[in-house]
PDB file of N, CA and C in Angstrom:
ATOM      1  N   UNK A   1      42.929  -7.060 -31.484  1.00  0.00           N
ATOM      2  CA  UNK A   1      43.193  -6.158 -30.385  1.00  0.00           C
ATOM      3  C   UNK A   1      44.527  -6.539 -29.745  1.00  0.00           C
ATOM      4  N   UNK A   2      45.167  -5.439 -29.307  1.00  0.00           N
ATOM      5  CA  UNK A   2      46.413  -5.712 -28.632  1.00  0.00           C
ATOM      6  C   UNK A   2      46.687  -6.249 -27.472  1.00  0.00           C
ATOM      7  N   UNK A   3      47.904  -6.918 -27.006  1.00  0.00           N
ATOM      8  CA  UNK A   3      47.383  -7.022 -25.319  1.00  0.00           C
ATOM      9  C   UNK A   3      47.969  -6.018 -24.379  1.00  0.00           C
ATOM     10  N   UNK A   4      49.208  -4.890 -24.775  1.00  0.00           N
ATOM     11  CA  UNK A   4      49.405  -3.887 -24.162  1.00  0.00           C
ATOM     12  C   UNK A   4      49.214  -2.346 -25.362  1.00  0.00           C
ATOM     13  N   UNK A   5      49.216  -1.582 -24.759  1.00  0.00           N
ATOM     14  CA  UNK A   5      49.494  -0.043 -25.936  1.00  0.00           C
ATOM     15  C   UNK A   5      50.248   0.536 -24.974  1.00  0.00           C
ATOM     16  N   UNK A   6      50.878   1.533 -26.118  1.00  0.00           N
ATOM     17  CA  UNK A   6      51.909   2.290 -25.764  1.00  0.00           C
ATOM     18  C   UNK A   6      51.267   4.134 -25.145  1.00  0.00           C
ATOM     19  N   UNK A   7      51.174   4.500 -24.596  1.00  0.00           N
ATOM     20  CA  UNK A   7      50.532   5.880 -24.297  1.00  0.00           C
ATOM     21  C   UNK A   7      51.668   6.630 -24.052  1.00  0.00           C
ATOM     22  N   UNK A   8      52.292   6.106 -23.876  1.00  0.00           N
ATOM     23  CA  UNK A   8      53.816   7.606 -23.417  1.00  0.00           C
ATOM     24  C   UNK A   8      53.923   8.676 -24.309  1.00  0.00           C
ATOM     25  N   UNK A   9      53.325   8.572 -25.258  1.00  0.00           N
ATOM     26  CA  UNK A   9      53.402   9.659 -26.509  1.00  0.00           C
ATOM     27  C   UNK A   9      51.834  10.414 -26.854  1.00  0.00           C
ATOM     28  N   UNK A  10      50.960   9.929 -25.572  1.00  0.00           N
ATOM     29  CA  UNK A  10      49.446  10.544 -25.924  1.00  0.00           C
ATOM     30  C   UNK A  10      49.619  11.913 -25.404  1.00  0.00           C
ATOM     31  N   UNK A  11      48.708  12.667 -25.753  1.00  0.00           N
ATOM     32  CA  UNK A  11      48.553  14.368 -25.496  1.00  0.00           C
ATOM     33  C   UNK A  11      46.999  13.982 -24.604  1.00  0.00           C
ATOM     34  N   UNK A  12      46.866  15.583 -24.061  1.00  0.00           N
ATOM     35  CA  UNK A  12      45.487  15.738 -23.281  1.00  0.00           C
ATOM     36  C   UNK A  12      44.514  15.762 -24.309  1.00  0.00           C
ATOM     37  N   UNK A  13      42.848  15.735 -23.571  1.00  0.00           N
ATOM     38  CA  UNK A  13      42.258  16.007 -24.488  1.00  0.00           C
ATOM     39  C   UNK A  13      42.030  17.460 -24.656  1.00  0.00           C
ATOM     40  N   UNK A  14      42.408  18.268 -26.020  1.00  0.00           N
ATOM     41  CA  UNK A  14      41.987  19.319 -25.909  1.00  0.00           C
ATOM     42  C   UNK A  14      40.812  20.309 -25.265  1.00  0.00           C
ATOM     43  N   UNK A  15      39.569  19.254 -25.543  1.00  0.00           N
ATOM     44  CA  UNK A  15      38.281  19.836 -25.228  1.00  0.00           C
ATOM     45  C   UNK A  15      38.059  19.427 -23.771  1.00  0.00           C
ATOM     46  N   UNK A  16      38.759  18.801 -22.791  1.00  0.00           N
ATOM     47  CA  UNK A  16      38.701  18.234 -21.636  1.00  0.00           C
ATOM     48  C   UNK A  16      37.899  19.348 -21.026  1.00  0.00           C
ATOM     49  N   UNK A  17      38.435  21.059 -21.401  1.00  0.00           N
ATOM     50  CA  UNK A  17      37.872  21.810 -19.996  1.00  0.00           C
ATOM     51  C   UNK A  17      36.484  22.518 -20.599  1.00  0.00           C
ATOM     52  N   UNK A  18      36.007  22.092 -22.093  1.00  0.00           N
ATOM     53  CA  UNK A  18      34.741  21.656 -22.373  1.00  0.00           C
ATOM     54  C   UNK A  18      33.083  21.079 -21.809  1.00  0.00           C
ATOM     55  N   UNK A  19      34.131  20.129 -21.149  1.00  0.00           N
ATOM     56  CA  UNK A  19      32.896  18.792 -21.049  1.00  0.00           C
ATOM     57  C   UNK A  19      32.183  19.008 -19.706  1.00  0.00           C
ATOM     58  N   UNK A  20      31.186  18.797 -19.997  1.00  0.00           N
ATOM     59  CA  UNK A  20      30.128  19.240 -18.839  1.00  0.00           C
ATOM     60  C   UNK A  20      30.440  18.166 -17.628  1.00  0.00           C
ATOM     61  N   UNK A  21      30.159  18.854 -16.548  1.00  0.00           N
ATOM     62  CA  UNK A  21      29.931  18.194 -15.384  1.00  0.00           C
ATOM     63  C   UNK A  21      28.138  17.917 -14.750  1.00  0.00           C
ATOM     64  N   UNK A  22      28.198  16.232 -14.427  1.00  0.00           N
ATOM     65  CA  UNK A  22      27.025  16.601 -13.890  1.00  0.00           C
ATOM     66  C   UNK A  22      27.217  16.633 -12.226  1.00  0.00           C
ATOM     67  N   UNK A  23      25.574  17.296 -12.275  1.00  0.00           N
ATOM     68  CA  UNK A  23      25.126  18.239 -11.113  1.00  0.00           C
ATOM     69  C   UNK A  23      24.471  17.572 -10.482  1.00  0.00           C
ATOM     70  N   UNK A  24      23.579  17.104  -9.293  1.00  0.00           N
ATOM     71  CA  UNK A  24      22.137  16.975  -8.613  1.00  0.00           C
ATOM     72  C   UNK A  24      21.713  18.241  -8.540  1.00  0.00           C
ATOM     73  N   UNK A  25      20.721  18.679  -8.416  1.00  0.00           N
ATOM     74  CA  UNK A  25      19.890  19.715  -8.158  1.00  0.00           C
ATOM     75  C   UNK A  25      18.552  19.559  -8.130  1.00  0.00           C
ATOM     76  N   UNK A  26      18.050  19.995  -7.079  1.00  0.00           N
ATOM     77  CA  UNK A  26      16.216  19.553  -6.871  1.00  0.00           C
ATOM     78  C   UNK A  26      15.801  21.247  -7.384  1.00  0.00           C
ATOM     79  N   UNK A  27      14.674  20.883  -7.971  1.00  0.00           N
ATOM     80  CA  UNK A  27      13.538  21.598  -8.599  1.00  0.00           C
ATOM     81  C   UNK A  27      12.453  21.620  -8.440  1.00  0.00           C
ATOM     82  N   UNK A  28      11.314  22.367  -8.629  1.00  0.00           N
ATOM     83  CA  UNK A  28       9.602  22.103  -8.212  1.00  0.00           C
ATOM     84  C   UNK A  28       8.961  21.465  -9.629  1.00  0.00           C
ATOM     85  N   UNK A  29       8.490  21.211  -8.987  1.00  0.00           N
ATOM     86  CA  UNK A  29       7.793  19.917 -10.269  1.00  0.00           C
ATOM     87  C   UNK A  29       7.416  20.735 -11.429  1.00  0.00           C
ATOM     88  N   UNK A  30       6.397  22.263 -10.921  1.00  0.00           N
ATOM     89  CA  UNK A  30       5.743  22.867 -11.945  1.00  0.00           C
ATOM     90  C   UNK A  30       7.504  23.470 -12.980  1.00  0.00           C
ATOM     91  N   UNK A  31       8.765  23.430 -12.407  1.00  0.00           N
ATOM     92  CA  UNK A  31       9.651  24.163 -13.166  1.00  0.00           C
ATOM     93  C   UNK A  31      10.007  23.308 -13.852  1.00  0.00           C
ATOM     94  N   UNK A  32      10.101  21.991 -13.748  1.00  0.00           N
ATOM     95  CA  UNK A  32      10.673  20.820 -14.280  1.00  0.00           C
ATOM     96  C   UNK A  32       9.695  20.784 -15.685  1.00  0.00           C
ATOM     97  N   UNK A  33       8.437  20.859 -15.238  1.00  0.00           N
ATOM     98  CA  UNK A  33       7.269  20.667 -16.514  1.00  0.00           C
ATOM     99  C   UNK A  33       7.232  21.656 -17.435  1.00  0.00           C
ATOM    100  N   UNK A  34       7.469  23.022 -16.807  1.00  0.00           N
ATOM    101  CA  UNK A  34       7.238  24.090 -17.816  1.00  0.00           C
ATOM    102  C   UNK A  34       8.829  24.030 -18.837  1.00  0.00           C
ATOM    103  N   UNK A  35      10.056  23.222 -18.376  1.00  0.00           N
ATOM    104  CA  UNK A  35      10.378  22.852 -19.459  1.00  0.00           C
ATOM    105  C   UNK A  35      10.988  21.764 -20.425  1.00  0.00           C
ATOM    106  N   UNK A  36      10.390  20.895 -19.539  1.00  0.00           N
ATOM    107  CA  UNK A  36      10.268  19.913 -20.191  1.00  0.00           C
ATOM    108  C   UNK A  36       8.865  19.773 -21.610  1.00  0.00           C
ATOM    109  N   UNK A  37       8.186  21.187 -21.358  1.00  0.00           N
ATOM    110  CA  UNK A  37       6.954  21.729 -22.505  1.00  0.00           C
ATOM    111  C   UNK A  37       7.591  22.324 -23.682  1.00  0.00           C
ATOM    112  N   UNK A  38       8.528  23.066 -23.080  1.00  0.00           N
ATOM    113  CA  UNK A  38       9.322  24.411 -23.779  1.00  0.00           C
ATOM    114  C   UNK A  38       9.951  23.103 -24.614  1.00  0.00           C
ATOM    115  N   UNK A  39      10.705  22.363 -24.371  1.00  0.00           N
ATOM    116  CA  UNK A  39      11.995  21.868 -25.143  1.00  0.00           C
ATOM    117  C   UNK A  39      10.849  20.347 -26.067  1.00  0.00           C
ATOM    118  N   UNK A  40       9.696  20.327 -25.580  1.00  0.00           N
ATOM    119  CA  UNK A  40       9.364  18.986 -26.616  1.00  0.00           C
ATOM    120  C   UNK A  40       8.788  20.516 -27.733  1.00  0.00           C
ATOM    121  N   UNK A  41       8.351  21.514 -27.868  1.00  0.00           N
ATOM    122  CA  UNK A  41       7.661  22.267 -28.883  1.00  0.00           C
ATOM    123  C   UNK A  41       9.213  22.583 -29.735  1.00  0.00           C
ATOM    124  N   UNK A  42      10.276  22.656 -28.780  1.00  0.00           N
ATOM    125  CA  UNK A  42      11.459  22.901 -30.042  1.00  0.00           C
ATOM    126  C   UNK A  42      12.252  21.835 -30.445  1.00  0.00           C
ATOM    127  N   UNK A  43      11.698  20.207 -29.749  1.00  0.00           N
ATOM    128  CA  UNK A  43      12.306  19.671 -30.031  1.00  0.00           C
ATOM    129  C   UNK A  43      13.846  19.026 -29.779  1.00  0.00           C
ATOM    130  N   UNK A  44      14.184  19.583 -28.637  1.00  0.00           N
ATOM    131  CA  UNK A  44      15.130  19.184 -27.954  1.00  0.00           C
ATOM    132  C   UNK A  44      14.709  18.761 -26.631  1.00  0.00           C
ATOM    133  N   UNK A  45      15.830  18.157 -25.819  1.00  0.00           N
ATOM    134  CA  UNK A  45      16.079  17.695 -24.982  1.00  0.00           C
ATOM    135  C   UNK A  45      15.873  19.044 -23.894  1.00  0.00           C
ATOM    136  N   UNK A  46      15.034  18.366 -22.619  1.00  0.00           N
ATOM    137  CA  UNK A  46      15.005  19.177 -21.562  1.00  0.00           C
ATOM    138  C   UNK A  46      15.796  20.057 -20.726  1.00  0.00           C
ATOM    139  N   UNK A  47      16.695  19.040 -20.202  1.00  0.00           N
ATOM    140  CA  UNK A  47      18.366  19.590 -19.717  1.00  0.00           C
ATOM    141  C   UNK A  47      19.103  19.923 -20.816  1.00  0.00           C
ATOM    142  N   UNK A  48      19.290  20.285 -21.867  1.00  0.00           N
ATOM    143  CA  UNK A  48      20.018  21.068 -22.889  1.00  0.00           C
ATOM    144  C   UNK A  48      19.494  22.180 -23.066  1.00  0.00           C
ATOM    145  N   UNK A  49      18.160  22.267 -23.092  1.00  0.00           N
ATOM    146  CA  UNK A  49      17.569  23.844 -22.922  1.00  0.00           C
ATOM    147  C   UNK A  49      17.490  24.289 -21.218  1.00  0.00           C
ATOM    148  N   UNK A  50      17.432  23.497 -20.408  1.00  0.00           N
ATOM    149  CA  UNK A  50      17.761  24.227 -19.012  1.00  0.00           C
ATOM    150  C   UNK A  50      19.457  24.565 -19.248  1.00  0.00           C
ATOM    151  N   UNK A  51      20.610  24.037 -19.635  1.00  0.00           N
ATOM    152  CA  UNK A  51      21.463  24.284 -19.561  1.00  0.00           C
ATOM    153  C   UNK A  51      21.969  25.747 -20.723  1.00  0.00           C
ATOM    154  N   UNK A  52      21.150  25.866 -21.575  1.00  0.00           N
ATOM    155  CA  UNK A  52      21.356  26.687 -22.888  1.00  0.00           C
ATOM    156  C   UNK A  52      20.736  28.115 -21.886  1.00  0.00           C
ATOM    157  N   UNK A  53      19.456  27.471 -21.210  1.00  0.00           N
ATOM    158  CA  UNK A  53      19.248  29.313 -19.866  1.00  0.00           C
ATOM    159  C   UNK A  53      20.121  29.284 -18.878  1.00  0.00           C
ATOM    160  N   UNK A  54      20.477  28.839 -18.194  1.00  0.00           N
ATOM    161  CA  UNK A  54      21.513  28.622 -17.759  1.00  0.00           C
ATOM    162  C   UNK A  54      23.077  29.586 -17.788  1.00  0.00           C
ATOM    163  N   UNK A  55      23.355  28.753 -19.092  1.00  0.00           N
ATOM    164  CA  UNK A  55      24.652  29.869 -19.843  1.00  0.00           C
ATOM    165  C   UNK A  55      24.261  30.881 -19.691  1.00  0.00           C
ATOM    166  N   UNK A  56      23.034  31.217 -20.437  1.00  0.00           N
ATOM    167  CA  UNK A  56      22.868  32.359 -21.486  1.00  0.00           C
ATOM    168  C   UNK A  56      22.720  33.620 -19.853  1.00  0.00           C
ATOM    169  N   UNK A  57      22.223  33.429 -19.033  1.00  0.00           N
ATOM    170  CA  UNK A  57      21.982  33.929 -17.957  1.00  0.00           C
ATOM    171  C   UNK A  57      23.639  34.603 -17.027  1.00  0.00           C
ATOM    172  N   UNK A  58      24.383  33.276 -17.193  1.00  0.00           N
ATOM    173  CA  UNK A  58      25.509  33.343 -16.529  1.00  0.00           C
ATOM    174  C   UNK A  58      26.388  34.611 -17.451  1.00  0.00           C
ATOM    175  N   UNK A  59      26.459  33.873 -18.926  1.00  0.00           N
ATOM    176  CA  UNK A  59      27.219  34.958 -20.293  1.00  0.00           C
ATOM    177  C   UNK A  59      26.814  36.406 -20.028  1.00  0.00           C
ATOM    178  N   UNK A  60      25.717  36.930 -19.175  1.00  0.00           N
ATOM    179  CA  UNK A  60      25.119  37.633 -19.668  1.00  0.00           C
ATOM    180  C   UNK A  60      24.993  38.514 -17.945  1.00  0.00           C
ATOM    181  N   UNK A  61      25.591  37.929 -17.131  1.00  0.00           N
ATOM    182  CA  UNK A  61      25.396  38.681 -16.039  1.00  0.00           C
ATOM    183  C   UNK A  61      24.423  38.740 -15.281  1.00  0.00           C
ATOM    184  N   UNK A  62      22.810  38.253 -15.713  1.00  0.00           N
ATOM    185  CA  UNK A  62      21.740  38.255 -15.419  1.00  0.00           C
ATOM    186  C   UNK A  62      21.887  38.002 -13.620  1.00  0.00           C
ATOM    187  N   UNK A  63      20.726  38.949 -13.214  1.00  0.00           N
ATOM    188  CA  UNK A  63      20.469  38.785 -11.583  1.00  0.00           C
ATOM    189  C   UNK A  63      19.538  38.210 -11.068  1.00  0.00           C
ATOM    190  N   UNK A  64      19.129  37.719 -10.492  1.00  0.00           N
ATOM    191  CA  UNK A  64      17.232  37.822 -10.112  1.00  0.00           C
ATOM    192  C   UNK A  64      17.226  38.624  -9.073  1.00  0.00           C
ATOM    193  N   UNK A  65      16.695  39.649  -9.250  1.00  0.00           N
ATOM    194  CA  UNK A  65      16.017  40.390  -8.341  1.00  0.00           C
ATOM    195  C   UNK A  65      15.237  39.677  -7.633  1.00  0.00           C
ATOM    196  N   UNK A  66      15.820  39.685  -6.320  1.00  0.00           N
ATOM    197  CA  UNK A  66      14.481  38.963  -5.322  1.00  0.00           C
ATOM    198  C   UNK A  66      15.357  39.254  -3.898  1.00  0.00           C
ATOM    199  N   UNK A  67      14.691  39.755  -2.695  1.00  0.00           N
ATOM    200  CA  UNK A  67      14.828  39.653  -1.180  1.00  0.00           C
ATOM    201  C   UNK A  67      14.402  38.464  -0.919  1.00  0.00           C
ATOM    202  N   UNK A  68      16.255  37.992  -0.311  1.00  0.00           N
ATOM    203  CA  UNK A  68      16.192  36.240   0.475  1.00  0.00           C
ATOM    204  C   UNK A  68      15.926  36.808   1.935  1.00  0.00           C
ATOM    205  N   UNK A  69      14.947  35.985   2.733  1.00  0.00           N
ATOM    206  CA  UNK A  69      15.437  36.293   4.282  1.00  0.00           C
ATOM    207  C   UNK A  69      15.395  35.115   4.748  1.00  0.00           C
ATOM    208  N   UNK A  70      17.016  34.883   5.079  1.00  0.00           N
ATOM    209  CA  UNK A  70      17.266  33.268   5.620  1.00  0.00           C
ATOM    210  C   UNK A  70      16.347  33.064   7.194  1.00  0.00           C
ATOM    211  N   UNK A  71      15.733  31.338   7.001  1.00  0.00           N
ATOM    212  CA  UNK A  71      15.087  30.894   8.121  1.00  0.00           C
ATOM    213  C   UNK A  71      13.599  31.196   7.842  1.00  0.00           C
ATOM    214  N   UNK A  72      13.258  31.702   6.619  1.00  0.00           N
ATOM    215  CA  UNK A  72      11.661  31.337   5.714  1.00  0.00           C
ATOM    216  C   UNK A  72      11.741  29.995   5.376  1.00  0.00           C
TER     217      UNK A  72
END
């Protein structure tokens, strides 16, 4: 191993505006379970299928219909 490197000649990383950011976000237990169910029957990871609805929701314009009335 070296004891200095040279970087003056490195580039960005292409995929930089790629890479996920993490989040906090609280959830209800029963939403957390129903998929953490969903993703062990397909075999993936929990937060990769919350994040795969997620997208697919965002890609896609999706709304939820629902009346908020703030101070419930």
């Amino acid at each position: 191993m070296r004891k200095t490197y040279d970087f003056s000649q490195s580039k960005k990383n292409p995929y930089a505006s790629r890479l996920k950011k993490q989040v906090t976000i609280r959830l209800e237990e029963n939403t957390v379970a129903y998929f953490k169910a969903l993703a062990d029957e397909l075999g993936i990871p929990y937060q990769t299928l919350i994040n795969l609805y997620l997208r697919d929701c965002a890609s896609s314009g999706r709304r939820l219909n629902m009346a908020w009335k703030p101070g419930n």
